[in-house]
PDB file of N, CA and C in Angstrom:
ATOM      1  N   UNK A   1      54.367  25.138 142.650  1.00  0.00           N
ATOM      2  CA  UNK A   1      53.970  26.444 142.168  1.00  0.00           C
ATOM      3  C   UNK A   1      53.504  26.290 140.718  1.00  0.00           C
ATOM      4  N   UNK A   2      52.276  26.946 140.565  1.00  0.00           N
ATOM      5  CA  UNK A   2      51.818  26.610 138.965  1.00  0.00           C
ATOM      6  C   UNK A   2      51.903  27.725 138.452  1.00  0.00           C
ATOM      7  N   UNK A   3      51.408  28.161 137.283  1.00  0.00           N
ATOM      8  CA  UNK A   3      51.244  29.216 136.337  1.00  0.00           C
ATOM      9  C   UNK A   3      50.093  29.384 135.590  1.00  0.00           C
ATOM     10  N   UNK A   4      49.619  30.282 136.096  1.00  0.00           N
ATOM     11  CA  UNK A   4      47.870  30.419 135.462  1.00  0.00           C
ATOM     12  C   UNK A   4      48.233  31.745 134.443  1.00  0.00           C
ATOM     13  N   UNK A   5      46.443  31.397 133.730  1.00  0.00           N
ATOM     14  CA  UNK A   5      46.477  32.625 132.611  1.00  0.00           C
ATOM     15  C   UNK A   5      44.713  33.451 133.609  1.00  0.00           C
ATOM     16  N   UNK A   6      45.172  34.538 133.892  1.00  0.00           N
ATOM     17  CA  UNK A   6      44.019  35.145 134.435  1.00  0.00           C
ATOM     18  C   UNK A   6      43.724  35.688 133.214  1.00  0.00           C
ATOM     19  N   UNK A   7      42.464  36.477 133.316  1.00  0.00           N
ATOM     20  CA  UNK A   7      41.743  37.304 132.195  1.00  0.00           C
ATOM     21  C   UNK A   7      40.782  37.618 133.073  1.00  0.00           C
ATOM     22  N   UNK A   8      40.211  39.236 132.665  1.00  0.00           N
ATOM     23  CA  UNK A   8      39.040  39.602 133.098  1.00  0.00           C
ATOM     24  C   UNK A   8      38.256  40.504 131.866  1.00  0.00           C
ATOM     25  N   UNK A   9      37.064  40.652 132.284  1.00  0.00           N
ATOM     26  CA  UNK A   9      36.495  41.705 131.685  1.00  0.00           C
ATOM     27  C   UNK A   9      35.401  42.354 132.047  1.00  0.00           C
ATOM     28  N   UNK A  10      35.770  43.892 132.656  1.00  0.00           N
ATOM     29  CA  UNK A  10      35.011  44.866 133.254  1.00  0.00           C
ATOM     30  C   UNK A  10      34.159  45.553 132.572  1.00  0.00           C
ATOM     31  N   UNK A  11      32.904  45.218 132.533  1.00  0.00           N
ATOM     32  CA  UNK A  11      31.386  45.519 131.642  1.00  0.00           C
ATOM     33  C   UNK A  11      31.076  47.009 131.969  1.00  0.00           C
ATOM     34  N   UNK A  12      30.349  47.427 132.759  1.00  0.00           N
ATOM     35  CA  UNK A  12      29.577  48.848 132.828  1.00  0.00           C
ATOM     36  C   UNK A  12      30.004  49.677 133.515  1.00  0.00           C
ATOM     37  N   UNK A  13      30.245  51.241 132.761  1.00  0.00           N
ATOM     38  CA  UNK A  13      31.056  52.494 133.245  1.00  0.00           C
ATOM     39  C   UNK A  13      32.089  51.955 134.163  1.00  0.00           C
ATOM     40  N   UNK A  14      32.741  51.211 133.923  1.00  0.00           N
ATOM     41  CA  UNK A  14      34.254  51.023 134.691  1.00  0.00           C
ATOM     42  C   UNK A  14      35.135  51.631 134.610  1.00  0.00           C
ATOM     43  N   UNK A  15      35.931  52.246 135.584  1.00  0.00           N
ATOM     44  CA  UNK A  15      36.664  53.511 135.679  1.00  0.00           C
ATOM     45  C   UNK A  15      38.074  52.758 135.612  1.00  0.00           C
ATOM     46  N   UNK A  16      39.259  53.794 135.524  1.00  0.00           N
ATOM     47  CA  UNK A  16      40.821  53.144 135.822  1.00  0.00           C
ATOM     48  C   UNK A  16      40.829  52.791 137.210  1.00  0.00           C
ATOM     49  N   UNK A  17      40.140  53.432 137.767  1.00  0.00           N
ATOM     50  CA  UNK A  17      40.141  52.609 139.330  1.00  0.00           C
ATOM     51  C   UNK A  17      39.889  51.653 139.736  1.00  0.00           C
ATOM     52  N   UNK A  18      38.804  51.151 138.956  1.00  0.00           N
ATOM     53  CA  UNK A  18      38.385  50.045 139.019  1.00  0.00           C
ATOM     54  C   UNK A  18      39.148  48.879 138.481  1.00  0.00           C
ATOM     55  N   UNK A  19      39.898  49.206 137.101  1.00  0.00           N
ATOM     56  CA  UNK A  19      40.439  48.083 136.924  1.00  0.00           C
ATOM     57  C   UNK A  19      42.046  47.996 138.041  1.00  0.00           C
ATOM     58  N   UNK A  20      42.713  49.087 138.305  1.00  0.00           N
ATOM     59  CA  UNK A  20      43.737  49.217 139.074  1.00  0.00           C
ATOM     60  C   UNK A  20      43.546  48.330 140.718  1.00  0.00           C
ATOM     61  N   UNK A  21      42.165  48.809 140.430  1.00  0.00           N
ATOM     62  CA  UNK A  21      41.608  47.569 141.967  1.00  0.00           C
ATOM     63  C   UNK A  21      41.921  45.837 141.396  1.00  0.00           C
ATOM     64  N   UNK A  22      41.650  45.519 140.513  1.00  0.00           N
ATOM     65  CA  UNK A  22      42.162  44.325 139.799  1.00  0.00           C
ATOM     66  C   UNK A  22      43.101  43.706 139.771  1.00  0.00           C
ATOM     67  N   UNK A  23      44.201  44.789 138.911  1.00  0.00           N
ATOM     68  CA  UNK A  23      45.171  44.651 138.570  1.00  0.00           C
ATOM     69  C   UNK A  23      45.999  44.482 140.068  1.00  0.00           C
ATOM     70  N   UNK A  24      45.785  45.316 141.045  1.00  0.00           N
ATOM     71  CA  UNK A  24      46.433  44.967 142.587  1.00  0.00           C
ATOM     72  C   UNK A  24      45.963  43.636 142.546  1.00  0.00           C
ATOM     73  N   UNK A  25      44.741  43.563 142.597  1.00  0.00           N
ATOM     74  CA  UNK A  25      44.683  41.983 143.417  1.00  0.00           C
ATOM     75  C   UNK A  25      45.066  41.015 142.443  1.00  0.00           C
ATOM     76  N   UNK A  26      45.163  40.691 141.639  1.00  0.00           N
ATOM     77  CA  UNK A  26      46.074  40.007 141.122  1.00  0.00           C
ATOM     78  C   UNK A  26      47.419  39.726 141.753  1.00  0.00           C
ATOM     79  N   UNK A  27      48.147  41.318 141.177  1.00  0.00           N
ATOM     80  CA  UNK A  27      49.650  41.126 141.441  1.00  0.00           C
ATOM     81  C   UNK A  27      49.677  40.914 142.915  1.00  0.00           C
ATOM     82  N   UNK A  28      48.714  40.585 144.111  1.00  0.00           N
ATOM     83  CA  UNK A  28      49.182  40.077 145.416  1.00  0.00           C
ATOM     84  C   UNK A  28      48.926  38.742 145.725  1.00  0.00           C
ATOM     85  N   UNK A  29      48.325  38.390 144.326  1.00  0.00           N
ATOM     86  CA  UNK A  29      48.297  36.368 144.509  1.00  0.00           C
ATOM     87  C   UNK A  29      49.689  35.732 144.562  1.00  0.00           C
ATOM     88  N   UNK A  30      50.751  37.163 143.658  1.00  0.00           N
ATOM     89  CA  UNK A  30      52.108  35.990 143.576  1.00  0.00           C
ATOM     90  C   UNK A  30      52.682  36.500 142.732  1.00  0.00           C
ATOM     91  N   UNK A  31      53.367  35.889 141.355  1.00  0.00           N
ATOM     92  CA  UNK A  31      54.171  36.716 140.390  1.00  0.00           C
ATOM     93  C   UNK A  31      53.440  37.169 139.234  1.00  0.00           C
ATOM     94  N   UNK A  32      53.105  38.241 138.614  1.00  0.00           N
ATOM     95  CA  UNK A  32      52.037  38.834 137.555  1.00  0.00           C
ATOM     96  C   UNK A  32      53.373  39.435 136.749  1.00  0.00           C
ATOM     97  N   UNK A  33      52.522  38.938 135.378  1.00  0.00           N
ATOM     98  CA  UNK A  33      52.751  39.457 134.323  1.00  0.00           C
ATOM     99  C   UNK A  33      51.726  39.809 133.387  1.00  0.00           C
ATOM    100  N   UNK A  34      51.750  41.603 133.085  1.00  0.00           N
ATOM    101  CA  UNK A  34      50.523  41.208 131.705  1.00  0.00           C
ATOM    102  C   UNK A  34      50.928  41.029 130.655  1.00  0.00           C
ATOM    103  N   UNK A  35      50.002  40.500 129.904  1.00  0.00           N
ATOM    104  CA  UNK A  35      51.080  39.753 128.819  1.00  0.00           C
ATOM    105  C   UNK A  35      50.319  40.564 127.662  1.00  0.00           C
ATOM    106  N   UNK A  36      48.344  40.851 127.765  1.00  0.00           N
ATOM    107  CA  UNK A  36      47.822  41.495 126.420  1.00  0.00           C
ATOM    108  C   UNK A  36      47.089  42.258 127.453  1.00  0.00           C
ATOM    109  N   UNK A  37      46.482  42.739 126.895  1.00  0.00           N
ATOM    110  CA  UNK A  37      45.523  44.106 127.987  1.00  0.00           C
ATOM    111  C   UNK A  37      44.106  43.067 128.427  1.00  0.00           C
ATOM    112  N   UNK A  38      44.396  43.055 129.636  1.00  0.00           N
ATOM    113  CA  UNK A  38      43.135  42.233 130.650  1.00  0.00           C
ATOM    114  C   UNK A  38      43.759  41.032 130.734  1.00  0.00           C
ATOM    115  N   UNK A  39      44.914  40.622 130.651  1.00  0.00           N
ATOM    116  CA  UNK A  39      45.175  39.193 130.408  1.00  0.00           C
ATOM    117  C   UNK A  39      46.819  38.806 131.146  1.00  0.00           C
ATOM    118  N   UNK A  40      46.841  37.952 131.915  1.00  0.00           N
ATOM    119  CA  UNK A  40      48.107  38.166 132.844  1.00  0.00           C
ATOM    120  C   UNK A  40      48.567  36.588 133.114  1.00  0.00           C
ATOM    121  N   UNK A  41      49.663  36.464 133.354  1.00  0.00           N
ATOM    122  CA  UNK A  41      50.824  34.944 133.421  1.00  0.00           C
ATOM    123  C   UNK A  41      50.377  35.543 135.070  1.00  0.00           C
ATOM    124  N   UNK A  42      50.412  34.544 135.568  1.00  0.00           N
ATOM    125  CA  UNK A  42      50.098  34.380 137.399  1.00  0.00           C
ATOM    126  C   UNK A  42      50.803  32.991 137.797  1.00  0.00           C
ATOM    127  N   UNK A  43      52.240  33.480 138.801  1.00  0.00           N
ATOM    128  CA  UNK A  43      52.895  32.187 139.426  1.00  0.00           C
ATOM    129  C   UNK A  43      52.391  32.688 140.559  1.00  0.00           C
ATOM    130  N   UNK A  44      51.831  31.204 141.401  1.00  0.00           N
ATOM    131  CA  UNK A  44      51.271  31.325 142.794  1.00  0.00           C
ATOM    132  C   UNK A  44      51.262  29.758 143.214  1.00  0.00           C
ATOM    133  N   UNK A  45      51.136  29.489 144.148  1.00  0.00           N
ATOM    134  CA  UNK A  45      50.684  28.188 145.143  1.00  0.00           C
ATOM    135  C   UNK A  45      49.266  28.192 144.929  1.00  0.00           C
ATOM    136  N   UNK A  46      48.423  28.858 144.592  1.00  0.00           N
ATOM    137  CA  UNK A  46      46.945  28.942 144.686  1.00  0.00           C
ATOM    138  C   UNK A  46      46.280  28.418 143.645  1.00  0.00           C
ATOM    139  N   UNK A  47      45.291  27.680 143.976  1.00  0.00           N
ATOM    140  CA  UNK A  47      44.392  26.921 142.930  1.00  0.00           C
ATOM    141  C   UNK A  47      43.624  27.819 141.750  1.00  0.00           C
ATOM    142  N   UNK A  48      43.275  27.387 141.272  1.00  0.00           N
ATOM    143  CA  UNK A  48      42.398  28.087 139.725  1.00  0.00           C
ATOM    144  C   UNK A  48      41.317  28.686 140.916  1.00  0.00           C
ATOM    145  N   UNK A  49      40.583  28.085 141.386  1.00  0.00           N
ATOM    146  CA  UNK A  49      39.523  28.549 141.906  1.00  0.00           C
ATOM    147  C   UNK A  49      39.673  29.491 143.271  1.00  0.00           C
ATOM    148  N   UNK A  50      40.437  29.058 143.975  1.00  0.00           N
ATOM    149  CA  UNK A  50      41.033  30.041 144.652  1.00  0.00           C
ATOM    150  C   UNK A  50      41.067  31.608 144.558  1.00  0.00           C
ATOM    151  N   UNK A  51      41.811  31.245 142.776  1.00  0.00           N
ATOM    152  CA  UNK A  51      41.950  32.567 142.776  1.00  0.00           C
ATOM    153  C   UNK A  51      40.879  33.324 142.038  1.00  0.00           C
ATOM    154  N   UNK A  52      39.874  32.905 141.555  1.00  0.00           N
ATOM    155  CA  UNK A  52      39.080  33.034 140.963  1.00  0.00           C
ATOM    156  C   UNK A  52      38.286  33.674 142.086  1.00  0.00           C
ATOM    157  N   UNK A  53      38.033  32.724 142.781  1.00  0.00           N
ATOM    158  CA  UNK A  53      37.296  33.371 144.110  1.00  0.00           C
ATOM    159  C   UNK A  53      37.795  34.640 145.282  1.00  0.00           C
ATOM    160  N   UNK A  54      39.018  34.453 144.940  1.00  0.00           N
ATOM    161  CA  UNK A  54      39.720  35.938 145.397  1.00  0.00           C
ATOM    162  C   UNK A  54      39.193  37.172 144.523  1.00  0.00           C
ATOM    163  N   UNK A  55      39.413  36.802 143.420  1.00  0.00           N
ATOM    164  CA  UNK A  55      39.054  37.970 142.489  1.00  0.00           C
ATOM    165  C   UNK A  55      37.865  38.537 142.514  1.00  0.00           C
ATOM    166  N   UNK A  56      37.078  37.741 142.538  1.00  0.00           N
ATOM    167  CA  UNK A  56      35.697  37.873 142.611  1.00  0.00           C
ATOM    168  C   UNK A  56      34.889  38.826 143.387  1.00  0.00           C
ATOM    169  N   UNK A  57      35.809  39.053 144.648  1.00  0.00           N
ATOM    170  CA  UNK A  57      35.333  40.211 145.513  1.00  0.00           C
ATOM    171  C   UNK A  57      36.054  41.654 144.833  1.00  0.00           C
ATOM    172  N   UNK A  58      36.808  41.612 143.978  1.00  0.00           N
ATOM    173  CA  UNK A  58      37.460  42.681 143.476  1.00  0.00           C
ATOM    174  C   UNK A  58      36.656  43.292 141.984  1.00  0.00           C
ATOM    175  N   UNK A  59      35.276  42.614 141.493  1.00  0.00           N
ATOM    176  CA  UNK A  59      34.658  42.884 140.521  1.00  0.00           C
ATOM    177  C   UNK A  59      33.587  43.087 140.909  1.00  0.00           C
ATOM    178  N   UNK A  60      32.191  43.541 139.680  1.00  0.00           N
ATOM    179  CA  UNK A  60      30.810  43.574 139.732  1.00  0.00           C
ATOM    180  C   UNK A  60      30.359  42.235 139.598  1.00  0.00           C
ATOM    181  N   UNK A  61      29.006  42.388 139.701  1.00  0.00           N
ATOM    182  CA  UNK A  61      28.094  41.250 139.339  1.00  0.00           C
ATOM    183  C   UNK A  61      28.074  40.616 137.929  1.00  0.00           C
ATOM    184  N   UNK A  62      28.688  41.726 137.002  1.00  0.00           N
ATOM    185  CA  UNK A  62      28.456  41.687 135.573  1.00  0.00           C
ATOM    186  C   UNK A  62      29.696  41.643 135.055  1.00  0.00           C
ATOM    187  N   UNK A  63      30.865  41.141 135.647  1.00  0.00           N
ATOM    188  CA  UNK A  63      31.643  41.661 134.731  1.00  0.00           C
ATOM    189  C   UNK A  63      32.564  39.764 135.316  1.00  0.00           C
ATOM    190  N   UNK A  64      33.418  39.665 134.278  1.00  0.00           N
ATOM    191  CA  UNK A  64      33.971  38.241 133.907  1.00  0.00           C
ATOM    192  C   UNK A  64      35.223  38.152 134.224  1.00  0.00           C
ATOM    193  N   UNK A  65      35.558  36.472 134.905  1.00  0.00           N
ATOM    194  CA  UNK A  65      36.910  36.393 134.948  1.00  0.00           C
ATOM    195  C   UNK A  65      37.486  35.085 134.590  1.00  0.00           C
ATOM    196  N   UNK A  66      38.397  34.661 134.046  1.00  0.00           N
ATOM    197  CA  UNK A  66      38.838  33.314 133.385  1.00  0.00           C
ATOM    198  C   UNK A  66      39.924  33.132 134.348  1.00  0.00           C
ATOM    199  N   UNK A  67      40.158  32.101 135.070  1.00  0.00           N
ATOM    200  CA  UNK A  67      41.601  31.400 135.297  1.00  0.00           C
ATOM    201  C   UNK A  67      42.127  30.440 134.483  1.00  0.00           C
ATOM    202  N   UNK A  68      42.891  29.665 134.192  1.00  0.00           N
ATOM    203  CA  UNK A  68      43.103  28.430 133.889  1.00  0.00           C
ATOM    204  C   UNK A  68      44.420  28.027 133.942  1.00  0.00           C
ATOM    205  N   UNK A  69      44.982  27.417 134.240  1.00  0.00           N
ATOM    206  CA  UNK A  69      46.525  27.270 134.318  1.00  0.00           C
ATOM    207  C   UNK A  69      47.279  26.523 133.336  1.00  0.00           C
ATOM    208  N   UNK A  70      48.057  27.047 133.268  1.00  0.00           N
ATOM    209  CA  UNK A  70      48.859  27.310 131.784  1.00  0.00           C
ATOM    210  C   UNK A  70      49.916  25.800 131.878  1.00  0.00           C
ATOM    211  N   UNK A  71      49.783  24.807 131.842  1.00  0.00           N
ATOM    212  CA  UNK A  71      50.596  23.996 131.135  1.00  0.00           C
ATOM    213  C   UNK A  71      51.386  23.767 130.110  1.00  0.00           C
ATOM    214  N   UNK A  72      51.363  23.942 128.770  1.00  0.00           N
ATOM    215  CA  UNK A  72      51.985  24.392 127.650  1.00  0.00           C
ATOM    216  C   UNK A  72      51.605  25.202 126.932  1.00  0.00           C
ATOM    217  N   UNK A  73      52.427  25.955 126.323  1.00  0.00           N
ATOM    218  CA  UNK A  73      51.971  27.090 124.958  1.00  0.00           C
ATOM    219  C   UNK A  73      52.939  27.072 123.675  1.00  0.00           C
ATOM    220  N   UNK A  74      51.877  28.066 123.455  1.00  0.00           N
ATOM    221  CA  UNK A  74      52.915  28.512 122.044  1.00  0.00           C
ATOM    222  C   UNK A  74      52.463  29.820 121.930  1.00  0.00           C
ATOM    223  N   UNK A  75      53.541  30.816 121.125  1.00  0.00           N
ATOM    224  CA  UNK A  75      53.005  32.206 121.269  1.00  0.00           C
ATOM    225  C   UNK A  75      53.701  32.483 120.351  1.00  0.00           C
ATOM    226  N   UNK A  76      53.146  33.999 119.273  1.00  0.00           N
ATOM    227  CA  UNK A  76      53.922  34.735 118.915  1.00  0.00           C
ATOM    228  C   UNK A  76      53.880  36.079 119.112  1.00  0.00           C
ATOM    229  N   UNK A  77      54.876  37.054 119.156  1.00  0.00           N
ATOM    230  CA  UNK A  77      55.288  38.130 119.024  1.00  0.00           C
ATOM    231  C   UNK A  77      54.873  38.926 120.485  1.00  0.00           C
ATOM    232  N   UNK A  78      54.942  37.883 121.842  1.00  0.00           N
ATOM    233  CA  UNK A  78      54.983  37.986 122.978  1.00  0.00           C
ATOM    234  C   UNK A  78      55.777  39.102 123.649  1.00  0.00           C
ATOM    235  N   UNK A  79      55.647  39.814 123.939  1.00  0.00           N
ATOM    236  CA  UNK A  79      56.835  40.794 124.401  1.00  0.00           C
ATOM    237  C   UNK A  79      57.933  40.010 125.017  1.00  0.00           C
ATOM    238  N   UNK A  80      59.246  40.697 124.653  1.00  0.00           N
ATOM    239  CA  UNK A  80      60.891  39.670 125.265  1.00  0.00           C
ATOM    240  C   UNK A  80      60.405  39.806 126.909  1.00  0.00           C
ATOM    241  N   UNK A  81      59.990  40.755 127.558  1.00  0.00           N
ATOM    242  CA  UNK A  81      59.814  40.467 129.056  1.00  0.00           C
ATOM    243  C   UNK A  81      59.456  39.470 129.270  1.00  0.00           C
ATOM    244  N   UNK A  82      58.204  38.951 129.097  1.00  0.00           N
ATOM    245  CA  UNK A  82      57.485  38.368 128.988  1.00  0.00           C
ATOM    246  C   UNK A  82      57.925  36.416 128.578  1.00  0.00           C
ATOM    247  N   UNK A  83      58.514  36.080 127.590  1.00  0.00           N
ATOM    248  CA  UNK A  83      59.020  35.214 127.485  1.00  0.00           C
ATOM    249  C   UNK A  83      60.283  35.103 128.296  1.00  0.00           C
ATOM    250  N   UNK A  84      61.339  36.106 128.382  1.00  0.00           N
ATOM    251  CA  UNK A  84      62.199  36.030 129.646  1.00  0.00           C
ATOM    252  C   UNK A  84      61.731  35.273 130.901  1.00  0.00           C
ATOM    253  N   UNK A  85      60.828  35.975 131.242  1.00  0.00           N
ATOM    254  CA  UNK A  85      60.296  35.387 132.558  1.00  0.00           C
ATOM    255  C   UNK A  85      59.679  34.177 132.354  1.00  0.00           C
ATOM    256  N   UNK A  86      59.203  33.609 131.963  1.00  0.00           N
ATOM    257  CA  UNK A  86      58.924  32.307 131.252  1.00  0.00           C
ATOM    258  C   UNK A  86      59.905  31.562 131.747  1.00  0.00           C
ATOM    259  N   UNK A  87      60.298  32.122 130.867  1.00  0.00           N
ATOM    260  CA  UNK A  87      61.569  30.679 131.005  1.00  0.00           C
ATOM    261  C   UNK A  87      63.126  30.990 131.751  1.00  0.00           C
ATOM    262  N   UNK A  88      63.044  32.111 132.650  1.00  0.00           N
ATOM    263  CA  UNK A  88      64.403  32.414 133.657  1.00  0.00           C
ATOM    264  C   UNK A  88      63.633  32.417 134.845  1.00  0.00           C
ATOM    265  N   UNK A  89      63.232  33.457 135.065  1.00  0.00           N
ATOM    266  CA  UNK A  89      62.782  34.420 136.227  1.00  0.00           C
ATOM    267  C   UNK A  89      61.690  33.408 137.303  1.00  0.00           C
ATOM    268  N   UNK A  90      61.356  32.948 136.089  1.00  0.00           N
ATOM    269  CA  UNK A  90      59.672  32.064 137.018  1.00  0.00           C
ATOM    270  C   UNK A  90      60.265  30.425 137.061  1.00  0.00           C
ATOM    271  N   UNK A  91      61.414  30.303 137.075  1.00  0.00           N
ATOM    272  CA  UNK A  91      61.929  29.299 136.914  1.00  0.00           C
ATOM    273  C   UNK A  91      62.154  29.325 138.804  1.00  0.00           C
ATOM    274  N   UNK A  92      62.213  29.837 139.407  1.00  0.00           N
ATOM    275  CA  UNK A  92      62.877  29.931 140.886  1.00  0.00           C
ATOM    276  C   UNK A  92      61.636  30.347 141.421  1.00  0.00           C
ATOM    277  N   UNK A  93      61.850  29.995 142.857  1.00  0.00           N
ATOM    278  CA  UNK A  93      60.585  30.032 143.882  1.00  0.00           C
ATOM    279  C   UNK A  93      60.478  31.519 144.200  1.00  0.00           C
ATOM    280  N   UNK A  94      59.211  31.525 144.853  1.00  0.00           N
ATOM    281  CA  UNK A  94      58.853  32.671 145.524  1.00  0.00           C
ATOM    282  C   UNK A  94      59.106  32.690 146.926  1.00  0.00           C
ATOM    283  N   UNK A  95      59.527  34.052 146.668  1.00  0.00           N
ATOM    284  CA  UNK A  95      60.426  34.352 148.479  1.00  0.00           C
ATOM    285  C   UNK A  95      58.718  34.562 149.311  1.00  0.00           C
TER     286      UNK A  95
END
């Protein structure tokens, strides 16, 4: 199980619906966290591209998405959820 950093960014007249369409498909790859606004910790079995290509049906033509999977970091002033899960929560498999 790896840990990716998704990111997107929704370009022209994009509604809350639209990003809420997102934000679902994300959180059904696996374990989501957002961590800054458009920007989310993703534990899954699924490849970078995978999910990239999942997503992809969930956006426009014009609008952007980053995977990359998160091997080491460093952060500051991360929300405590957020580092919690880091390092407890995402420590154990997915049911």
């Amino acid at each position: 199980m790896n840990v990716y950093i998704v990111t997107y960014d929704l370009m022209n007249n994009e509604t809350p619906k639209d990003y809420r369409r997102v934000i679902g498909a994300i959180k059904e790859l696996g374990l989501a966290k957002e961590f800054q606004r458009s920007a989310w910790l993703l534990k899954t079995n699924k490849s970078a591209t995978q999910i990239r290509d999942y997503l992809k049906t969930y956006i426009d033509s014009d609008d952007s998405i980053f995977v990359g999977e998160l091997v080491r970091y460093s952060a500051n002033n991360l929300p405590e959820e957020i580092s919690n899960t880091m390092f407890s929560d995402w420590s154990k498999t997915l049911a």
